[in-house]
C-alpha atoms as a PDB file:
ATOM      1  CA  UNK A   1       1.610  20.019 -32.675  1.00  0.00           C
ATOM      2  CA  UNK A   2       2.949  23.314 -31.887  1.00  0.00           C
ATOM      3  CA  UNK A   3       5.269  25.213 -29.271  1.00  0.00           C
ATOM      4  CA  UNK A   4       2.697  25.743 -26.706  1.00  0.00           C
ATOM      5  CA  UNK A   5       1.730  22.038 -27.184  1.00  0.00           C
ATOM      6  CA  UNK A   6       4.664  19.703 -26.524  1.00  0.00           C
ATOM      7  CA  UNK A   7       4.459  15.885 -27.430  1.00  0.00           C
ATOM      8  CA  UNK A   8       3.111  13.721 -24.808  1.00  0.00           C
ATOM      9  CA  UNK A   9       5.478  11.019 -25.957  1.00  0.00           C
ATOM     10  CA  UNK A  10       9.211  11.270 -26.987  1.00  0.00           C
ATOM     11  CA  UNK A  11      10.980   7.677 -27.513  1.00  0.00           C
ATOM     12  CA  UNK A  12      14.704   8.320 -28.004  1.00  0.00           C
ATOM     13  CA  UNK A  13      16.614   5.035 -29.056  1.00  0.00           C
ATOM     14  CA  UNK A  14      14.490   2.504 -27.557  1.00  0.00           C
ATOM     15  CA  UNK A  15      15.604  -0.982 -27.133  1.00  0.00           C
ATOM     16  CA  UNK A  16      14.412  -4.086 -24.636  1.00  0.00           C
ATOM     17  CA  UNK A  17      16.027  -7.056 -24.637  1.00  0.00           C
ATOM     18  CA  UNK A  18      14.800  -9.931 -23.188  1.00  0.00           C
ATOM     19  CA  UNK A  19      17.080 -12.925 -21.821  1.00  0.00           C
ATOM     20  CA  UNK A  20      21.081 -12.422 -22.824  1.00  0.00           C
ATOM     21  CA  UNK A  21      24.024 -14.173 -25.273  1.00  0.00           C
ATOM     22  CA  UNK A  22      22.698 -16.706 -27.453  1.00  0.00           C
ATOM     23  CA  UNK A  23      19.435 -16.661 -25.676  1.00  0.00           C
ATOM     24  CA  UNK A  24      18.605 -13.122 -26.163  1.00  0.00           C
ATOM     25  CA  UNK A  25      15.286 -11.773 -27.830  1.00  0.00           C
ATOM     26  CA  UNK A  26      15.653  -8.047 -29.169  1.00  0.00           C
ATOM     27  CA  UNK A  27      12.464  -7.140 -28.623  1.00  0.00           C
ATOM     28  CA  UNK A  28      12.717  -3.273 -29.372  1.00  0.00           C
ATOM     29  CA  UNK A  29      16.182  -2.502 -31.450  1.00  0.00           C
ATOM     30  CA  UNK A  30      16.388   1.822 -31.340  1.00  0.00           C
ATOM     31  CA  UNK A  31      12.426   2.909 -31.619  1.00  0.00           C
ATOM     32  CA  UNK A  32      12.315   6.890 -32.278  1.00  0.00           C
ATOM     33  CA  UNK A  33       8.742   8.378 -32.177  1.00  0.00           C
ATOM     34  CA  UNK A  34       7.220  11.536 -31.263  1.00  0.00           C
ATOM     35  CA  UNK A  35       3.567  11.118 -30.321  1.00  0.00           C
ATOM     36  CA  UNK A  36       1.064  14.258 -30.267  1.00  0.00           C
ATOM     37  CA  UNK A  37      -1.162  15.593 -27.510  1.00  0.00           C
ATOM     38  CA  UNK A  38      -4.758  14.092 -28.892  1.00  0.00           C
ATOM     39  CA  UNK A  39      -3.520  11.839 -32.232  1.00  0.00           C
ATOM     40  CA  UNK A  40      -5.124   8.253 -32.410  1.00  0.00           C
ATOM     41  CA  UNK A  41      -1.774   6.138 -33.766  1.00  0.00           C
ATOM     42  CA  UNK A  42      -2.263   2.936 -35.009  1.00  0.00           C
ATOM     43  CA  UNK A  43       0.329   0.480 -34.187  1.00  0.00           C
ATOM     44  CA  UNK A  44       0.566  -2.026 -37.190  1.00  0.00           C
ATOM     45  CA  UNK A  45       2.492  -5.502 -37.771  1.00  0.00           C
ATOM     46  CA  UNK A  46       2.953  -8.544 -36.839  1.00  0.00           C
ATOM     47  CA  UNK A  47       2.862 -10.754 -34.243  1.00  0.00           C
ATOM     48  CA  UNK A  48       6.328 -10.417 -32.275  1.00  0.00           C
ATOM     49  CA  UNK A  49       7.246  -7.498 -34.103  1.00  0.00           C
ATOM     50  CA  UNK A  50       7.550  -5.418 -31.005  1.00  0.00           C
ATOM     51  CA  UNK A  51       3.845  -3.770 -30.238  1.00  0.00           C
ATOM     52  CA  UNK A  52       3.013  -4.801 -27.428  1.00  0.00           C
ATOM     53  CA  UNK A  53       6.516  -4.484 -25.957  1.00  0.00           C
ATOM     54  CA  UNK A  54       6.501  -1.079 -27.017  1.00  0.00           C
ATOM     55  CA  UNK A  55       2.721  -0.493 -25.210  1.00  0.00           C
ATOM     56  CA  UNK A  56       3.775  -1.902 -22.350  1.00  0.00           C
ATOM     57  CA  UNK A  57       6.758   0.243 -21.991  1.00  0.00           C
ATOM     58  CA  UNK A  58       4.600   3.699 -22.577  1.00  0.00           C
ATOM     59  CA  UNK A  59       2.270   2.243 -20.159  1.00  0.00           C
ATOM     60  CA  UNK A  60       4.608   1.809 -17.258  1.00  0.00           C
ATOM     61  CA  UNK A  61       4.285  -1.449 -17.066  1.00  0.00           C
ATOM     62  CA  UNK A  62       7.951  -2.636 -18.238  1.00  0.00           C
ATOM     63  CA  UNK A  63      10.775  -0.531 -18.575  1.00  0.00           C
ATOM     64  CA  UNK A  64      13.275  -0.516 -21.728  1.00  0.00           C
ATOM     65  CA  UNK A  65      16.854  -1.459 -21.656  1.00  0.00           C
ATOM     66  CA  UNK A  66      18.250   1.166 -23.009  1.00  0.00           C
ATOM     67  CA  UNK A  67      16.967   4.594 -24.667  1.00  0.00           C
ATOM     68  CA  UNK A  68      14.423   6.843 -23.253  1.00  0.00           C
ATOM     69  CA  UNK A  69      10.470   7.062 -22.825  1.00  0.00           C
ATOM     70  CA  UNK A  70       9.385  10.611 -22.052  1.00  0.00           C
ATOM     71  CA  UNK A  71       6.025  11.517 -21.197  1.00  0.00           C
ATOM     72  CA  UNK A  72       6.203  14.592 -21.231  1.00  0.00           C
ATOM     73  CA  UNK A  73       8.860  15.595 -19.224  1.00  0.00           C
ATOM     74  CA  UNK A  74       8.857  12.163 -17.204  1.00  0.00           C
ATOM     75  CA  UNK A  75      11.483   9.534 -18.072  1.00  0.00           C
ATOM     76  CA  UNK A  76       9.534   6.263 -17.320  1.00  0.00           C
ATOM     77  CA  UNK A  77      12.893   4.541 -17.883  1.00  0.00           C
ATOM     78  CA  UNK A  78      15.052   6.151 -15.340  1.00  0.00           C
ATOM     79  CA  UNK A  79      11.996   7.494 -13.220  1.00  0.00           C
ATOM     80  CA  UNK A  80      11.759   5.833  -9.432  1.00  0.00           C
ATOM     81  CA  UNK A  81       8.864   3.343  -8.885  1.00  0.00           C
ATOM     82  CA  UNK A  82       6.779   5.464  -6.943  1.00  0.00           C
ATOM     83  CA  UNK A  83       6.911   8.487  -9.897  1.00  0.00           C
ATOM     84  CA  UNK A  84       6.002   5.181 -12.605  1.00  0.00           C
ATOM     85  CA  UNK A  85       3.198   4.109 -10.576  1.00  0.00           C
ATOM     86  CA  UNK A  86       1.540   7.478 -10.361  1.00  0.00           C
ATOM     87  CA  UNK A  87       1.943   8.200 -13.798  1.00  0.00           C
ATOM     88  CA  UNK A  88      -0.035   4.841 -14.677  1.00  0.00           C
ATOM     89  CA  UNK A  89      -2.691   5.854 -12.011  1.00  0.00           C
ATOM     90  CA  UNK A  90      -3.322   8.528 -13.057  1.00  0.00           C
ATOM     91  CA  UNK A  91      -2.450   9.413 -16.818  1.00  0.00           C
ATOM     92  CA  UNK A  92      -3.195   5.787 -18.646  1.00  0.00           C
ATOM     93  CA  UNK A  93      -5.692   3.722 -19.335  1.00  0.00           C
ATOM     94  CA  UNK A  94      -5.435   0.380 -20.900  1.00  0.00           C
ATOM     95  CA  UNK A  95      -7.780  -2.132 -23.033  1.00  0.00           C
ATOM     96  CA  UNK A  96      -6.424  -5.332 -23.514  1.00  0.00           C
ATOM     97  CA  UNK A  97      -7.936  -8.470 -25.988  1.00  0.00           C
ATOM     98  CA  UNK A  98      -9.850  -9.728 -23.357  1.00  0.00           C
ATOM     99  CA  UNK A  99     -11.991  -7.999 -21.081  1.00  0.00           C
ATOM    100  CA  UNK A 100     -11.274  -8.834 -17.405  1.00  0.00           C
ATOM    101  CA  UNK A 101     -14.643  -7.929 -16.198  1.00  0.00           C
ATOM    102  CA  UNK A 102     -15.685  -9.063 -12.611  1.00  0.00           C
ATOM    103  CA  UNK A 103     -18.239 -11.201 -12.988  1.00  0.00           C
ATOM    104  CA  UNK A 104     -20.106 -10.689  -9.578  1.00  0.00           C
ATOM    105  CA  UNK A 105     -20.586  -6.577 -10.743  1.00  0.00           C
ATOM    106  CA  UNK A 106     -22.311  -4.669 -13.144  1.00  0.00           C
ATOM    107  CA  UNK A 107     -21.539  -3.054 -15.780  1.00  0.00           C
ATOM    108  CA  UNK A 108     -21.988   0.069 -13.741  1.00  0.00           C
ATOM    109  CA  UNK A 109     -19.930  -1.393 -10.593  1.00  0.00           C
ATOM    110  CA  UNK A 110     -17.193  -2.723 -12.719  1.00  0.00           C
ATOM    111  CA  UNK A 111     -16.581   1.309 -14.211  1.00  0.00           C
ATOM    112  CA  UNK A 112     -16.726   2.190 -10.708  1.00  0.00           C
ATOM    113  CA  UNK A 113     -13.884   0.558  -9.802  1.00  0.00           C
ATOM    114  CA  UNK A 114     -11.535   3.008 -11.397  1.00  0.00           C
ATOM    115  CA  UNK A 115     -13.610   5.819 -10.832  1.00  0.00           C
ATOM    116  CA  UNK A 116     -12.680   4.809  -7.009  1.00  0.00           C
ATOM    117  CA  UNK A 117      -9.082   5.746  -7.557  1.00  0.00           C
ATOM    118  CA  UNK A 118      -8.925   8.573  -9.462  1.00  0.00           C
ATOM    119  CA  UNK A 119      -8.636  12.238  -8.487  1.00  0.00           C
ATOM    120  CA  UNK A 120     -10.939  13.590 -10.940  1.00  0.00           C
ATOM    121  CA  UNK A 121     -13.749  10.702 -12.138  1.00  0.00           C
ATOM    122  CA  UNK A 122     -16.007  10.689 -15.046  1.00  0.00           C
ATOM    123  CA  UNK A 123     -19.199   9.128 -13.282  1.00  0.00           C
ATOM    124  CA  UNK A 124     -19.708   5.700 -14.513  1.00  0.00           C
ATOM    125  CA  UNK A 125     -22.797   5.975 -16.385  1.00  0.00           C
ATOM    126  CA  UNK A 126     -21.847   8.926 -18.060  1.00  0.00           C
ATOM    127  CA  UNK A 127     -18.718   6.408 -19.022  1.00  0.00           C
ATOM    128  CA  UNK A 128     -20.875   4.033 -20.170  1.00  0.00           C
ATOM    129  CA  UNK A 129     -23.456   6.333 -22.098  1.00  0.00           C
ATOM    130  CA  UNK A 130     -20.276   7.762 -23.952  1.00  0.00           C
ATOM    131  CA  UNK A 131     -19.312   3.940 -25.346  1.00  0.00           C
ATOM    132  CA  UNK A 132     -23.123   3.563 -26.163  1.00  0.00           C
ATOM    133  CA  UNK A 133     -24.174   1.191 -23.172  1.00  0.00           C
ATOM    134  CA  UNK A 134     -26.150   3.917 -21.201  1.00  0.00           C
ATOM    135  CA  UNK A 135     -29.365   1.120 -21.344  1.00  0.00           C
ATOM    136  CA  UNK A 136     -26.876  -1.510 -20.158  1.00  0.00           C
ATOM    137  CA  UNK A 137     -25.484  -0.090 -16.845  1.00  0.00           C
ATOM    138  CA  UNK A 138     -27.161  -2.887 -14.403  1.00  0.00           C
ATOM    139  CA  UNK A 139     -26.429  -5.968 -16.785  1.00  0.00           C
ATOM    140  CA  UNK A 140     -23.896  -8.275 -15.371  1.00  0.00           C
ATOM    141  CA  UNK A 141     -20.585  -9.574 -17.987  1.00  0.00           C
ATOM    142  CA  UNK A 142     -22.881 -12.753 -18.626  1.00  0.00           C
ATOM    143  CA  UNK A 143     -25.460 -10.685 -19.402  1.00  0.00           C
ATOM    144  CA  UNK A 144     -23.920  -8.802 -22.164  1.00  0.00           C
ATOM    145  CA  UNK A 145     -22.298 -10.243 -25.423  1.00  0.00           C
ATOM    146  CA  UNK A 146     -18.174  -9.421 -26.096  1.00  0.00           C
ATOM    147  CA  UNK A 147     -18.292  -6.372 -28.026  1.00  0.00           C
ATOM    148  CA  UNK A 148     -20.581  -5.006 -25.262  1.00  0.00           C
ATOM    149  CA  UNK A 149     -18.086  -6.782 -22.802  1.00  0.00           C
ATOM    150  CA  UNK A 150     -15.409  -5.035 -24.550  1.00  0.00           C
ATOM    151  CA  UNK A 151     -16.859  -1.544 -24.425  1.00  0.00           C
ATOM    152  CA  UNK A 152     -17.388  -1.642 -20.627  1.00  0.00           C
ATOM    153  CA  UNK A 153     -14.085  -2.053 -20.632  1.00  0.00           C
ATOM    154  CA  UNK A 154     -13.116   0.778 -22.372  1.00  0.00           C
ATOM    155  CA  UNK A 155     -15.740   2.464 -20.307  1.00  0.00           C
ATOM    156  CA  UNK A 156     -13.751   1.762 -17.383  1.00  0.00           C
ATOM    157  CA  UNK A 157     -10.375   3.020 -18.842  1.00  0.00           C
ATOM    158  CA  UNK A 158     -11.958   6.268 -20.155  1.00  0.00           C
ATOM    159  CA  UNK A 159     -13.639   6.811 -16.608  1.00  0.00           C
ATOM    160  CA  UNK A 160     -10.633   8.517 -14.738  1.00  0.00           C
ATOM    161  CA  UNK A 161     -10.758  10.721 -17.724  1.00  0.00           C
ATOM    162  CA  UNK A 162      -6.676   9.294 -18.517  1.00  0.00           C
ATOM    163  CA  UNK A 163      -4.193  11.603 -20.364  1.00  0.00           C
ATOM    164  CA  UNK A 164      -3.476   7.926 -22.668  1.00  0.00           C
ATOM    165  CA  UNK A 165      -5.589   5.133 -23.852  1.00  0.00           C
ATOM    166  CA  UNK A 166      -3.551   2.166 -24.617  1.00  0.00           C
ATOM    167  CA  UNK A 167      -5.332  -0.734 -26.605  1.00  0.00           C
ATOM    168  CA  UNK A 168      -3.964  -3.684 -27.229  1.00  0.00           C
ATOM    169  CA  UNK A 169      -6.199  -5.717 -30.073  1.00  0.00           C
ATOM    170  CA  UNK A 170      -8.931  -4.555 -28.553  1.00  0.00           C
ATOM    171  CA  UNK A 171     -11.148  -6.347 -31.540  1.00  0.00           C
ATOM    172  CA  UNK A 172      -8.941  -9.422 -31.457  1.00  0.00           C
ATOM    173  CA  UNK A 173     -11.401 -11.967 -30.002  1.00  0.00           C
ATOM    174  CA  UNK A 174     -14.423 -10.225 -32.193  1.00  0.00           C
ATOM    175  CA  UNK A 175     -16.386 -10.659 -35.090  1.00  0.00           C
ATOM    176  CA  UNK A 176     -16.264  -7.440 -37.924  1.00  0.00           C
ATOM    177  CA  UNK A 177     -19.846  -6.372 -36.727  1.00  0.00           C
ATOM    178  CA  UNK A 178     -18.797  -6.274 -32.961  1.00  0.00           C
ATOM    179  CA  UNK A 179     -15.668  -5.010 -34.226  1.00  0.00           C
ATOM    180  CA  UNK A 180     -17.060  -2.178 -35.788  1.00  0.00           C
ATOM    181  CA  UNK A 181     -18.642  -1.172 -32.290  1.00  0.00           C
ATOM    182  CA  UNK A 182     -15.533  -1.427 -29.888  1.00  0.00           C
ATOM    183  CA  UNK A 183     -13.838   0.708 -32.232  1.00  0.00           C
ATOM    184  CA  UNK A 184     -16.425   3.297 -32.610  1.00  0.00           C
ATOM    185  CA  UNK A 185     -16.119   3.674 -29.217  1.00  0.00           C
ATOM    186  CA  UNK A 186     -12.399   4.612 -28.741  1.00  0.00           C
ATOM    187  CA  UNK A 187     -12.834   7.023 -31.547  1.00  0.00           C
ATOM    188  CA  UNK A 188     -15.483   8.450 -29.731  1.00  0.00           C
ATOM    189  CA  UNK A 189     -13.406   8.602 -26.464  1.00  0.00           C
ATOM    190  CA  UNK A 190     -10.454  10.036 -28.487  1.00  0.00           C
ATOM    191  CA  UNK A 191     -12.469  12.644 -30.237  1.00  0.00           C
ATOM    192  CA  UNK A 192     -14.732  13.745 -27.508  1.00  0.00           C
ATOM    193  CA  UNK A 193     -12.374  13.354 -25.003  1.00  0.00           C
ATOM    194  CA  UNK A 194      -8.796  14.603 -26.727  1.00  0.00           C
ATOM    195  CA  UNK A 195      -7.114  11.349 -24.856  1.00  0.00           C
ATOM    196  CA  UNK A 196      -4.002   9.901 -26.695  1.00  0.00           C
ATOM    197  CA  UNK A 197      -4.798   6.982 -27.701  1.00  0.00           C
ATOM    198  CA  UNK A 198      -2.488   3.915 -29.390  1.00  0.00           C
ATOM    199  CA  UNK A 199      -4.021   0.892 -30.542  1.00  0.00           C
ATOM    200  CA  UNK A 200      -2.188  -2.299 -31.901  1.00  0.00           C
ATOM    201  CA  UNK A 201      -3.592  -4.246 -34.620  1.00  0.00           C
ATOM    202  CA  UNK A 202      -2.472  -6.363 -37.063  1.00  0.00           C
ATOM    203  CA  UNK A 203      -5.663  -5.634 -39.487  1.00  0.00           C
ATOM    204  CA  UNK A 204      -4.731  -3.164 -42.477  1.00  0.00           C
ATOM    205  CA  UNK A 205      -8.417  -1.944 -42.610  1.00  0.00           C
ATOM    206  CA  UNK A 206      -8.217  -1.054 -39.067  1.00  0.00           C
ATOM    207  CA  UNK A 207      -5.030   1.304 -39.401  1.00  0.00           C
ATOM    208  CA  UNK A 208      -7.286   3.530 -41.731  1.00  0.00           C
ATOM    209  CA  UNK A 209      -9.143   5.172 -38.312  1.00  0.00           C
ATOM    210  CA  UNK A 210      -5.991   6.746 -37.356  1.00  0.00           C
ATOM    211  CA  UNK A 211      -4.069   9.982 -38.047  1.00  0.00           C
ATOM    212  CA  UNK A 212      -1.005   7.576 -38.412  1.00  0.00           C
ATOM    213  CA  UNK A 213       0.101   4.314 -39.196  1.00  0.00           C
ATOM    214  CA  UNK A 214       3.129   3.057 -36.983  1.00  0.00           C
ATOM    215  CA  UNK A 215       4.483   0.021 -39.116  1.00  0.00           C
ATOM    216  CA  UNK A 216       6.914  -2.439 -37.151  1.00  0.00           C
ATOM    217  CA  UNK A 217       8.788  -5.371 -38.028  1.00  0.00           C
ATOM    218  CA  UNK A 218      11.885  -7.276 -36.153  1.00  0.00           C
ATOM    219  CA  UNK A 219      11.702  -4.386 -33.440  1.00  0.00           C
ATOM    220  CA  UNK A 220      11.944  -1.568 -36.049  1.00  0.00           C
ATOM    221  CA  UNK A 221       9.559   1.086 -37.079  1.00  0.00           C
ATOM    222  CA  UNK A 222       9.734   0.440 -40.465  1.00  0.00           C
ATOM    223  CA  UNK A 223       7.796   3.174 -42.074  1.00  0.00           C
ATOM    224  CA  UNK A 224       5.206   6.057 -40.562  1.00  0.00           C
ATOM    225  CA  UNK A 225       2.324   7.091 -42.415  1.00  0.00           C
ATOM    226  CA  UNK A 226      -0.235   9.774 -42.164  1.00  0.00           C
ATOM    227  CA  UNK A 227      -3.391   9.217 -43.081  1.00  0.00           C
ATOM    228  CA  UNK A 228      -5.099  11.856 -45.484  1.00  0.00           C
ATOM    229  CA  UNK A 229      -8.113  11.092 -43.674  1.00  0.00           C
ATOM    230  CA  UNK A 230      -9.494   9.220 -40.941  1.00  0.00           C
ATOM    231  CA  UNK A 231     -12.185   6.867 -42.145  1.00  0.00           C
ATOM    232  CA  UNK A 232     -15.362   6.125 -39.349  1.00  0.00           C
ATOM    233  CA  UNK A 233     -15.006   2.864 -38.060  1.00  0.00           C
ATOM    234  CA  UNK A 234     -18.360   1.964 -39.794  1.00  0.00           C
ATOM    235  CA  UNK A 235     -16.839   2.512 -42.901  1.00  0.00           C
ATOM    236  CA  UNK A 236     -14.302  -0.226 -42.565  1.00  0.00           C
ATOM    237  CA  UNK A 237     -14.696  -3.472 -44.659  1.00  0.00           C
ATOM    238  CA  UNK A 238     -12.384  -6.211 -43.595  1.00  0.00           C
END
């Protein structure tokens, strides 16, 4: 990251608390990260250390209670609605554990759902060729087994070509083989396609296909790593 390339995330003492007094769940307690313009970060703990909390903040879907969340030059914590929801439109795309196909629609239709409402649209099957399903396109969810499930879903986030890629345990519900495939193709879409991309795990192995490891605990970043390398997906034994 350099001058002429500023950070598309800057999280300045960021805390959420859910519930109050006795009751209270601290949820984030003072995150600080800087996240570069094309890094894959891997987002590593455990459950209820404050991942997905923190992926659903940068993703505009919850906003902190206290601290800031730049993108960019956006603060999605004091932003209005309207400036929130067009950020999420149109800058991120999201992958969750499970899929969320339509069932009634292709492979094909479901992508074109987000190509629909985006300005500037990757066409579906060129979407779907990128995650390696280009001989899948007219096969219905039923049709196709949960890794490919999974990869039309990242399909459809990659499709309105977002600034972010948010993915949360995208290979949760999967064996290691299918595994290996889902996460082949976010590298893909990061590398090919420069999007910023954050994925939560709470696999080890996994962390090794980023350029850093994001370790939380109890709300805290506990360490930061970078990885010397980043190892191919296929590579990965876990």
């Amino acid at each position: 990251m350099t001058a002429a390339t500023p950070p598309v995330f800057r999280l300045q003492d960021l805390r959420k608390t859910y519930g109050e007094g006795d009751a209270a769940v601290h949820a984030l307690r003072g995150v600080e990260l800087t996240i570069a313009e094309g890094e894959l970060v891997v987002l590593l703990g455990p459950s209820g250390s404050g991942k997905s909390t923190l992926l659903n903040v940068l993703g505009g879907l919850d906003r902190p209670t206290s601290g800031h969340t730049y993108f960019r030059d956006l603060d999605l914590a004091t932003a209005v609605d309207s400036d929130v929801t067009n950020y999420r439109r149109l800058h991120v795309g999201f992958v969750f554990q499970f899929y969320n196909l339509i069932a009634s629609l292709t492979a094909e239709e479901n992508v074109e759902l987000v190509t629909e409402v985006a300005t500037s649209p990757m066409p579906a099957r060129e979407a779907l060729e990128l995650v390696g399903l280009g001989a899948r396109i007219h096969h219905f969810p039923a049709q196709l087994s949960g890794g490919e499930q999974q990869r039309v879903a990242i399909a459809r986030a990659i499709a309105k070509r977002p600034t972010v890629l948010l993915c949360d345990e995208p290979t949760g519900a999967l064996d290691v083989a299918t595994g290996v495939h889902v996460l082949d193709a976010i590298v893909t879409a990061n590398e090919k396609l420069r999007t910023t991309t954050l994925l939560i795990t709470h696999n080890a192995d996994i962390a090794k296909i980023g350029d850093r490891v994001v370790r939380f605990a109890d709300g805290l970043i506990r360490s930061i790593e970078v990885n010397p390398q980043r190892i191919p997906p296929k590579d990965l034994h876990w």
